[in-house]
Protein backbone atom coordinates (compact mmCIF):
# COMPACT_ATOMS: atom_id res chain seq x y z
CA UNK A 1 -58.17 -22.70 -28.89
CA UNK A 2 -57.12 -19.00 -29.16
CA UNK A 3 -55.69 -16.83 -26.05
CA UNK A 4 -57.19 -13.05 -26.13
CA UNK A 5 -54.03 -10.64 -25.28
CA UNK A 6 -56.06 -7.73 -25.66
CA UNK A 7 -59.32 -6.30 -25.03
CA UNK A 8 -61.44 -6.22 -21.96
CA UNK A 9 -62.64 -9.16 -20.34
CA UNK A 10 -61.08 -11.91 -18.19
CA UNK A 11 -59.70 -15.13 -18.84
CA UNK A 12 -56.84 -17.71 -18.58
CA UNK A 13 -53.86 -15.20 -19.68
CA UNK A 14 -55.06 -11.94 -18.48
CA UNK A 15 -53.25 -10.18 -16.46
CA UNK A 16 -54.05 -7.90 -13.14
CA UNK A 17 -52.07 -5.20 -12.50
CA UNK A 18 -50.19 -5.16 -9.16
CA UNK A 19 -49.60 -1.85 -7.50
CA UNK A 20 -48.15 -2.85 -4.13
CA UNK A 21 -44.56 -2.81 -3.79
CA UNK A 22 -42.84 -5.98 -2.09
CA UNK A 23 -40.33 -4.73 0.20
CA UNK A 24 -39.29 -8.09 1.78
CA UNK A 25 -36.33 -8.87 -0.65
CA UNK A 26 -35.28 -4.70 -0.19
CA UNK A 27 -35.29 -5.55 3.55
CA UNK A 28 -33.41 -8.72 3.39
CA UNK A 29 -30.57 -7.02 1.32
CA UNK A 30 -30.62 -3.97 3.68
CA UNK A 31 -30.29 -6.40 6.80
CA UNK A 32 -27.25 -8.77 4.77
CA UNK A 33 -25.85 -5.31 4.26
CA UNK A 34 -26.14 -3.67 7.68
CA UNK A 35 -24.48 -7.51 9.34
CA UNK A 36 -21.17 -6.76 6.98
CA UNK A 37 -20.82 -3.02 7.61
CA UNK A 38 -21.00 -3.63 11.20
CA UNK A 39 -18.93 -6.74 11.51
CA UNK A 40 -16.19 -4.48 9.26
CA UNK A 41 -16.26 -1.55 11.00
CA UNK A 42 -14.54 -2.54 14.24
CA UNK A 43 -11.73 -4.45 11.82
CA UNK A 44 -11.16 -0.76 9.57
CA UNK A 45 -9.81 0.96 12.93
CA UNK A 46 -7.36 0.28 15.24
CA UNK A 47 -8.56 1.96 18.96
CA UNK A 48 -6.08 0.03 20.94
CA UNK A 49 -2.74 2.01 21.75
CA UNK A 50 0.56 0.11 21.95
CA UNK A 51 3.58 1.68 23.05
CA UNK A 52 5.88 -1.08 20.65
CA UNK A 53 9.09 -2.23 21.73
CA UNK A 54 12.49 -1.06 19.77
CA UNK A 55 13.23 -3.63 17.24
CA UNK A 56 16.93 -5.40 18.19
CA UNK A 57 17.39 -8.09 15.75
CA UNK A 58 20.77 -9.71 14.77
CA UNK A 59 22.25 -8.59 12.25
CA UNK A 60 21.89 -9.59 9.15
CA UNK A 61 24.86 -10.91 6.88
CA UNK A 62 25.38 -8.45 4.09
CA UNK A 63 25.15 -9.00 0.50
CA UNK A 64 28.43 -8.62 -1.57
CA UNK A 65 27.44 -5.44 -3.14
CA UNK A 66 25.41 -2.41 -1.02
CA UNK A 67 24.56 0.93 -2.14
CA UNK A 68 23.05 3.18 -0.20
CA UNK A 69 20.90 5.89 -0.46
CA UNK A 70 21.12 9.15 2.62
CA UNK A 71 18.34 11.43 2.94
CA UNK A 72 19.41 14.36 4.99
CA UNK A 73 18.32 16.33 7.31
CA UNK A 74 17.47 19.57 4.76
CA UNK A 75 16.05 16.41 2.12
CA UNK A 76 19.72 16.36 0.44
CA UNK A 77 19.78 12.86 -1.18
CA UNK A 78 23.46 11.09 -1.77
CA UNK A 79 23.83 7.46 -3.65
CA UNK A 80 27.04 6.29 -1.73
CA UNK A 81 29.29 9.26 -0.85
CA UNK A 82 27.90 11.38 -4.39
CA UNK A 83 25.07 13.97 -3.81
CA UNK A 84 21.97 13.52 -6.31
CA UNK A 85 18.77 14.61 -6.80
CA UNK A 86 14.85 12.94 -6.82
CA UNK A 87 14.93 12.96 -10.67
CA UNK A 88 18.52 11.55 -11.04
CA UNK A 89 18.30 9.05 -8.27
CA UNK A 90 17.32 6.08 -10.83
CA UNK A 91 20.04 6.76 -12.76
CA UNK A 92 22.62 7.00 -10.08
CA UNK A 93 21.32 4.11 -8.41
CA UNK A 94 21.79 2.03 -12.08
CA UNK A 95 25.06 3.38 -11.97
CA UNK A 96 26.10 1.85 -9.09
CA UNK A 97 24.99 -1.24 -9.69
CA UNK A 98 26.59 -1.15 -12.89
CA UNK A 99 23.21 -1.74 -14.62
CA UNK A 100 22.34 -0.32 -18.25
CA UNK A 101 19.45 2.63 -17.94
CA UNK A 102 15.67 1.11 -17.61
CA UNK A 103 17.00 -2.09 -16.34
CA UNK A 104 15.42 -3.71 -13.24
CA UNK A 105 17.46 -5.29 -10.43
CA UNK A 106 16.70 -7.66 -7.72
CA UNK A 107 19.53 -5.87 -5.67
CA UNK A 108 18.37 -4.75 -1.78
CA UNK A 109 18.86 -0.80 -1.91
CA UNK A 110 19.35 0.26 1.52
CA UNK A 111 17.80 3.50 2.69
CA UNK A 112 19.98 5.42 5.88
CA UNK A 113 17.50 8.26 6.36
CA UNK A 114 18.15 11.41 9.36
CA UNK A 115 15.42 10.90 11.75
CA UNK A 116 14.38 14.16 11.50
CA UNK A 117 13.61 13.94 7.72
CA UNK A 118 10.42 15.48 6.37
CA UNK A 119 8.11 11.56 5.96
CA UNK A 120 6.88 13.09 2.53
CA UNK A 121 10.52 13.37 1.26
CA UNK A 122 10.68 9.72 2.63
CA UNK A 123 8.07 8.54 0.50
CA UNK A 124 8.91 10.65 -2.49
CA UNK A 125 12.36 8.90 -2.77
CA UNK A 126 10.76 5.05 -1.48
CA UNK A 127 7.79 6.23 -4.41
CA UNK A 128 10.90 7.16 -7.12
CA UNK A 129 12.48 4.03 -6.47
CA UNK A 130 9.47 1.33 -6.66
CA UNK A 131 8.40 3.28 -10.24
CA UNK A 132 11.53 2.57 -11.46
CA UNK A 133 11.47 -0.86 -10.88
CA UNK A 134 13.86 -1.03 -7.11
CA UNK A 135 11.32 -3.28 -5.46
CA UNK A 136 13.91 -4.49 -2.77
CA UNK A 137 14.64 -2.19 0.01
CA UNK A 138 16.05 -2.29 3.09
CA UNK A 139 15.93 0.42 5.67
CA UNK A 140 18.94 0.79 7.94
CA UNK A 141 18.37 1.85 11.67
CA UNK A 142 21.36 2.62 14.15
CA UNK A 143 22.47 -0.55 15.85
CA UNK A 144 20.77 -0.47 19.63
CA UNK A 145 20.93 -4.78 20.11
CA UNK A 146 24.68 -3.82 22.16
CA UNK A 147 23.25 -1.05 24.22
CA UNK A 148 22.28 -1.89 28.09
CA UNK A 149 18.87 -0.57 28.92
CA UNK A 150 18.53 1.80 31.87
């Protein structure tokens, strides 16, 4: 028995063409997609406004060797008592430690920054240090927990 592919006529294996769209599975994908945007939206933003507490925990026991880094006011940086600058600060900070250059630590560096300093020199010097492989750092605050509330 032979199938005709081509040629008019009808038959077992011929083929009608279709020229109506089905637009159920587009709509089912549409709906799946419209349930996740708008069970994700409300979670993306935070509308509620929180006036947060001052953080007084104990202090902590410090480690045998600290080094820290002081960001100015004017965005002067210092590693201990020595002034440096954003390009030298990985190599001052290695320095410190007593480290050879390009080495990685998994010493705390502890950040004492002016609370007036600029946030993007913040970041630039918190940005410098995780590149550079100083993934452990602390930042220091001024010590409230002893101070009566009024």
């Amino acid at each position: 028995m032979a199938a005709k592919l081509a040629g008019p006529g009808g038959g077992k294996y011929a083929v009608d063409l279709n020229n109506e769209i089905n637009v159920t599975p587009f709509v089912d994908v549409m709906l799946v997609l419209l349930i996740i945007f708008m069970v994700a939206a409300p979670l993306a933003s935070v509308s509620i406004k929180v006036a947060l507490p001052p953080a007084n925990a104990p202090p902590q026991v410090k480690p045998p060797r600290v080094v820290y880094i002081s960001i100015k006011q004017d965005g002067s940086l210092f590693v201990g008592d020595f002034p440096t600058d954003i390009s030298e600060l990985p190599d001052a900070l290695r320095l410190a430690y007593g480290m050879k250059p390009g080495g990685q630590t998994t010493e705390r560096v502890f950040i004492r920054g002016d609370q007036n300093v600029e946030y993007g020199k913040f970041l630039e010097v918190m940005n410098t240090l995780q590149d550079n492989g100083f993934y452990s750092v602390a930042l220091v605050g001024e010590d409230r927990s002893g101070m009566k509330k009024k």
